[in-house]
N, C-alpha and C. Protein backbone atom coordinates (compact mmCIF):
# COMPACT_ATOMS: atom_id res chain seq x y z
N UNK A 1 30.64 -4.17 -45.62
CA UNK A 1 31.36 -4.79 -44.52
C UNK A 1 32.60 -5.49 -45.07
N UNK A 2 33.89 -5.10 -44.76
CA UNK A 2 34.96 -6.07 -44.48
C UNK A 2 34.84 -7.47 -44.38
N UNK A 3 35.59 -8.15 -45.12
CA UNK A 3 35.55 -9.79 -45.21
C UNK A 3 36.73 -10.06 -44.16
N UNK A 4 36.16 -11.06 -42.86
CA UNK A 4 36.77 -11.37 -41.87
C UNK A 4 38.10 -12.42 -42.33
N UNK A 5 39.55 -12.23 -42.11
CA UNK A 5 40.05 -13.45 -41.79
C UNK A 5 40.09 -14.35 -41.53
N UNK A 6 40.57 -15.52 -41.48
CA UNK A 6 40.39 -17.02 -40.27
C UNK A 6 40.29 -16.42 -39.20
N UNK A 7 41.33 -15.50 -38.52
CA UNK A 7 41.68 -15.53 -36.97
C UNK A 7 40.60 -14.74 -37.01
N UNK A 8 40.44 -13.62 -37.51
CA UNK A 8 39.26 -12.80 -37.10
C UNK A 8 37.52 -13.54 -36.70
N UNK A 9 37.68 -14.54 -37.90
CA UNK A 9 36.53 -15.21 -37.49
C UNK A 9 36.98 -16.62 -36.26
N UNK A 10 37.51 -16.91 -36.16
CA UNK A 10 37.61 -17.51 -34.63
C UNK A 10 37.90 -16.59 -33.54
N UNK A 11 37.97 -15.88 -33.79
CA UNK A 11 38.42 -14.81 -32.44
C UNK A 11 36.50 -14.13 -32.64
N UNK A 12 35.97 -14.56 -33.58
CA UNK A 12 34.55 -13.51 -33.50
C UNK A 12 33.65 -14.49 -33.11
N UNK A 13 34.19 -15.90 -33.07
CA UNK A 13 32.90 -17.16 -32.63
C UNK A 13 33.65 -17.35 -31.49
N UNK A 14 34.44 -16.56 -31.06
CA UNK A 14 34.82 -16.99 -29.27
C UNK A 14 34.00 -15.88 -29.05
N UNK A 15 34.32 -14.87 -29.46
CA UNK A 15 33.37 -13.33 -28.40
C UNK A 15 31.93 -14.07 -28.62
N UNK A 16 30.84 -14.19 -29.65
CA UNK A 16 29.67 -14.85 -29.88
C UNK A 16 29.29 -15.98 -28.33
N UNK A 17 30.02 -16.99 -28.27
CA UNK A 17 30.07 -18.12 -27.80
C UNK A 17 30.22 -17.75 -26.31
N UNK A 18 31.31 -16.74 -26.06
CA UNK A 18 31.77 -16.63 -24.71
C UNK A 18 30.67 -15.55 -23.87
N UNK A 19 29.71 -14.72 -24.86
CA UNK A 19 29.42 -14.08 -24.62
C UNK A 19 28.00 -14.66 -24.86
N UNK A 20 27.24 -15.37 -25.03
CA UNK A 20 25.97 -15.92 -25.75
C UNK A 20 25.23 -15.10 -26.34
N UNK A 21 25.71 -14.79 -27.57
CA UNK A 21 25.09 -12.93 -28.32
C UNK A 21 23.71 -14.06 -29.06
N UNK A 22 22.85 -14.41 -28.71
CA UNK A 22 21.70 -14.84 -29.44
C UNK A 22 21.13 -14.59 -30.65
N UNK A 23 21.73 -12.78 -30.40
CA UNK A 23 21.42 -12.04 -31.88
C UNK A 23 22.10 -11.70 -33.07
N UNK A 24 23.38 -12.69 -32.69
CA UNK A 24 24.24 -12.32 -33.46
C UNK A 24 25.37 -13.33 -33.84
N UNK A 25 25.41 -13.63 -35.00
CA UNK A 25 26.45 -14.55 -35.67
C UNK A 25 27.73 -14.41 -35.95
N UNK A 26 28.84 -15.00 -35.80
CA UNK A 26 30.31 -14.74 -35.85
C UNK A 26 30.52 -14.30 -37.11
N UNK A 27 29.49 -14.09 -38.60
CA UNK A 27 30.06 -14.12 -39.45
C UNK A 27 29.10 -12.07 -39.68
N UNK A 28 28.25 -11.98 -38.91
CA UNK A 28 27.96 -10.39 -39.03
C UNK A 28 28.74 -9.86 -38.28
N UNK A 29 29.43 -10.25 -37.67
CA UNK A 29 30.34 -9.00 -36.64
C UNK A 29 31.61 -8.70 -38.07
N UNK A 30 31.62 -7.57 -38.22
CA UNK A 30 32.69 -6.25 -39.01
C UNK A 30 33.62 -5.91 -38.47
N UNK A 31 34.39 -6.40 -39.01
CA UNK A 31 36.10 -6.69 -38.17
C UNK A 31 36.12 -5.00 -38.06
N UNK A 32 35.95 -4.22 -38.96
CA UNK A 32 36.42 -2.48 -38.50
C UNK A 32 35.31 -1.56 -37.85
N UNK A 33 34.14 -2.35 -37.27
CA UNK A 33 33.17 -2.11 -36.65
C UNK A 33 33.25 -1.83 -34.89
N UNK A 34 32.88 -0.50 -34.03
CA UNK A 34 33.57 -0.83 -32.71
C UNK A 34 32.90 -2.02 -32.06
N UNK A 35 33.76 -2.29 -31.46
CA UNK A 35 32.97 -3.57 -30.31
C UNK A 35 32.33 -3.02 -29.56
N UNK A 36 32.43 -1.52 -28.86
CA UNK A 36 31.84 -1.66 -27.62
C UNK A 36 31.14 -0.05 -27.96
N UNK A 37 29.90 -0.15 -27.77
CA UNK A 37 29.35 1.15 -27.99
C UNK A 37 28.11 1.15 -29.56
N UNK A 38 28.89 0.10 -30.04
CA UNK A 38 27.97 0.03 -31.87
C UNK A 38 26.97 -0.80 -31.57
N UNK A 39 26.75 -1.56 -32.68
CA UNK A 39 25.90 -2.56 -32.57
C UNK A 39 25.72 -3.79 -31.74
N UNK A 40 27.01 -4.18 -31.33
CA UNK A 40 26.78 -5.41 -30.60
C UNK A 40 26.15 -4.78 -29.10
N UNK A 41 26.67 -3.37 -28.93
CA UNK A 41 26.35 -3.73 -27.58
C UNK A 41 27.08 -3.51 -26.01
N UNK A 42 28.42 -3.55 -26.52
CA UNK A 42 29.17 -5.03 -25.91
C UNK A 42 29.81 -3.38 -24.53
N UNK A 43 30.10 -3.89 -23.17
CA UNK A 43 30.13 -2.57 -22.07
C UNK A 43 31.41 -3.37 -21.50
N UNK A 44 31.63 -2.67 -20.62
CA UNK A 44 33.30 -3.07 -19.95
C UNK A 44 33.19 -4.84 -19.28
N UNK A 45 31.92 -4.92 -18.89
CA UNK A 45 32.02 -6.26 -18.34
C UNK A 45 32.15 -7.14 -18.91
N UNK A 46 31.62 -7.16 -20.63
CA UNK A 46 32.02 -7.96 -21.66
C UNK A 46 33.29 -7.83 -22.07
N UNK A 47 33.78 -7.11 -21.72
CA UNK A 47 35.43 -6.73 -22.06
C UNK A 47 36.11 -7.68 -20.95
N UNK A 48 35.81 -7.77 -20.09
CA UNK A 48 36.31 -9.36 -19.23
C UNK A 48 36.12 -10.22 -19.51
N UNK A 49 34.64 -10.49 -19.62
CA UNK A 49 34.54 -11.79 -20.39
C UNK A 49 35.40 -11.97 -21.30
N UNK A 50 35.31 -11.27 -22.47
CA UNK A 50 36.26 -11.50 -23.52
C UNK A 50 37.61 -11.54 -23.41
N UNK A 51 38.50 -11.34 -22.23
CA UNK A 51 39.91 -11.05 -21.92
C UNK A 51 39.87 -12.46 -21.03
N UNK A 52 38.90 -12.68 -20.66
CA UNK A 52 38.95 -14.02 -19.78
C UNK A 52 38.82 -15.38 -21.29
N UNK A 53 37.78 -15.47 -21.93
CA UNK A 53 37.65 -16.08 -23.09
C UNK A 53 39.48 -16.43 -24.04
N UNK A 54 40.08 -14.76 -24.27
CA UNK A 54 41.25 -14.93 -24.59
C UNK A 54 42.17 -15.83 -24.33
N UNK A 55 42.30 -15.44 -23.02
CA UNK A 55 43.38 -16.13 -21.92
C UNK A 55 43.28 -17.64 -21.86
N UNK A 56 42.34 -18.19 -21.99
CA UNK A 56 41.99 -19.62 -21.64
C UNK A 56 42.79 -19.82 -23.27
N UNK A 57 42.04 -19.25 -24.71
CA UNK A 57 41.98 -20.17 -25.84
C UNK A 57 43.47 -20.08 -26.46
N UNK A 58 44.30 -18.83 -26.04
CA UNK A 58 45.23 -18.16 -26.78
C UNK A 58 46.88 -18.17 -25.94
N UNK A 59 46.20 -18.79 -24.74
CA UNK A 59 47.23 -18.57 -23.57
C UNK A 59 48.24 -17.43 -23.40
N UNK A 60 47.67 -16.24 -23.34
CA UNK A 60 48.06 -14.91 -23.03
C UNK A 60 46.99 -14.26 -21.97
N UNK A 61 47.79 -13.26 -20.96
CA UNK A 61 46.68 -12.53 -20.73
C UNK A 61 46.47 -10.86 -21.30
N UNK A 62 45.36 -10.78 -21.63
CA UNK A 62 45.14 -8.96 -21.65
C UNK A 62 44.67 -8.40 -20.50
N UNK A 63 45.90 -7.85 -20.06
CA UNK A 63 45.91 -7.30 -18.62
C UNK A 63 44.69 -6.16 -18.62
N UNK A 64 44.02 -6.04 -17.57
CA UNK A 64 43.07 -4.74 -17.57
C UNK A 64 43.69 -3.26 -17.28
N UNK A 65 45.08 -3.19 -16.97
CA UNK A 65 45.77 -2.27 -16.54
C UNK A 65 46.50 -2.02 -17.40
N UNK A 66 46.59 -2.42 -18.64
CA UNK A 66 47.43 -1.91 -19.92
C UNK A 66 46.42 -0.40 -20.65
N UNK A 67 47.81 0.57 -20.73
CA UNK A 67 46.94 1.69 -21.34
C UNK A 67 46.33 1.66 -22.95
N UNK A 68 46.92 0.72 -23.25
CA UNK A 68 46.60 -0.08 -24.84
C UNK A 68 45.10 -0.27 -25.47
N UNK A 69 44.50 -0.99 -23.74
CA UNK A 69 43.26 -1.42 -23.85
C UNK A 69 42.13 -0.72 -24.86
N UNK A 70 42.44 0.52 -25.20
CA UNK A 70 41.51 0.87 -25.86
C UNK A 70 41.50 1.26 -27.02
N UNK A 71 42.82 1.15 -27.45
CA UNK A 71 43.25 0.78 -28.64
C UNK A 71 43.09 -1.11 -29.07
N UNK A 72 43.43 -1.56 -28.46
CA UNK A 72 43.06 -3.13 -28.45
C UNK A 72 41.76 -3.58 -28.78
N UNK A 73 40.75 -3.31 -27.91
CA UNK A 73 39.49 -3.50 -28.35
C UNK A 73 38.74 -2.85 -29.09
N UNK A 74 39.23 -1.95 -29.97
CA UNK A 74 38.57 -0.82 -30.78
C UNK A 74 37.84 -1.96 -31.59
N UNK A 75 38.03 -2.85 -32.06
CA UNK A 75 37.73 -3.29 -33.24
C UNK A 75 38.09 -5.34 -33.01
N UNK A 76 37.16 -6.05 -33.89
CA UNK A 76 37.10 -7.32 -34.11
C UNK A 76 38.78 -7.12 -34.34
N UNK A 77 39.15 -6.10 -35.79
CA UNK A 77 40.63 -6.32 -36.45
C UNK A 77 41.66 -6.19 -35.17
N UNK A 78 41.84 -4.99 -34.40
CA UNK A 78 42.72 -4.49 -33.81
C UNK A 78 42.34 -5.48 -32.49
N UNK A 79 42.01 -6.41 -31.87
CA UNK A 79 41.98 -7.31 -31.13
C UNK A 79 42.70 -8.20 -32.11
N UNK A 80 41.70 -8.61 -33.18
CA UNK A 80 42.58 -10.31 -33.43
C UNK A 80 44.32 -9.58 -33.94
N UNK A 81 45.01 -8.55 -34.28
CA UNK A 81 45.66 -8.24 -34.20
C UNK A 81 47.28 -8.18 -33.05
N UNK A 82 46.23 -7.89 -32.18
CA UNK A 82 47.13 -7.60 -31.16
C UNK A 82 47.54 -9.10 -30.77
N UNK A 83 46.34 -10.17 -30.44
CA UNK A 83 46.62 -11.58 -30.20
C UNK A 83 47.51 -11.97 -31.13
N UNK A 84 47.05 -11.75 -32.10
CA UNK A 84 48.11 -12.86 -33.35
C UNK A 84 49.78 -12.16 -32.85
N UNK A 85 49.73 -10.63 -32.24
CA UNK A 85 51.24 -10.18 -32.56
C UNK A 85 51.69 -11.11 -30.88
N UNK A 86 51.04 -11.47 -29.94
CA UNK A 86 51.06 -11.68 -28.75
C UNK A 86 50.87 -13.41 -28.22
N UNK A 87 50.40 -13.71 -29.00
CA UNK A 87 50.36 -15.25 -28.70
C UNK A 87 51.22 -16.09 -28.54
N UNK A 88 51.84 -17.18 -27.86
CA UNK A 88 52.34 -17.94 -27.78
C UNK A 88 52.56 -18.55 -28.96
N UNK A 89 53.70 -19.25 -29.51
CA UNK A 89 54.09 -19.62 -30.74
C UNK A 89 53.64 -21.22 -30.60
């Protein structure tokens, strides 16, 4: 497994937190691991949650109508990615 970043690991104890993964710790989620379909689990409705989670901590939104989206959430990396290129300064 890939050794997470800072942002990666705060961006992986917001999905954890926002999401109450019981089974799972911010520091096992694998930044090049998919989010949605692998191990966590994780289905389109957690993909709101988590776009809602964003928006509040990062003050951006990830629109659900961007064709990006699935490039975006491929991955812990290619999320905290896209935020870090997208965030408010």
């Amino acid at each position: 497994m890939a050794e997470q970043t800072a942002a990666q690991h705060e961006l992986a104890t917001l999905i954890v937190e926002s999401l109450n993964l019981d089974s799972v710790s911010a520091d096992q989620i694998d930044p090049d691991a998919s989010l949605f379909g692998g191990d966590l689990g994780l289905d389109s409705i957690d993909a709101l949650e988590i776009a809602l989670a964003v928006s509040k901590r990062y003050g951006f939104q990830l629109r659900s109508d961007n064709p990006e989206n699935r490039k975006i959430f491929t991955s812990l990396r290619t999320l905290s990615e896209h935020i870090e290129q997208h965030r408010p300064v």
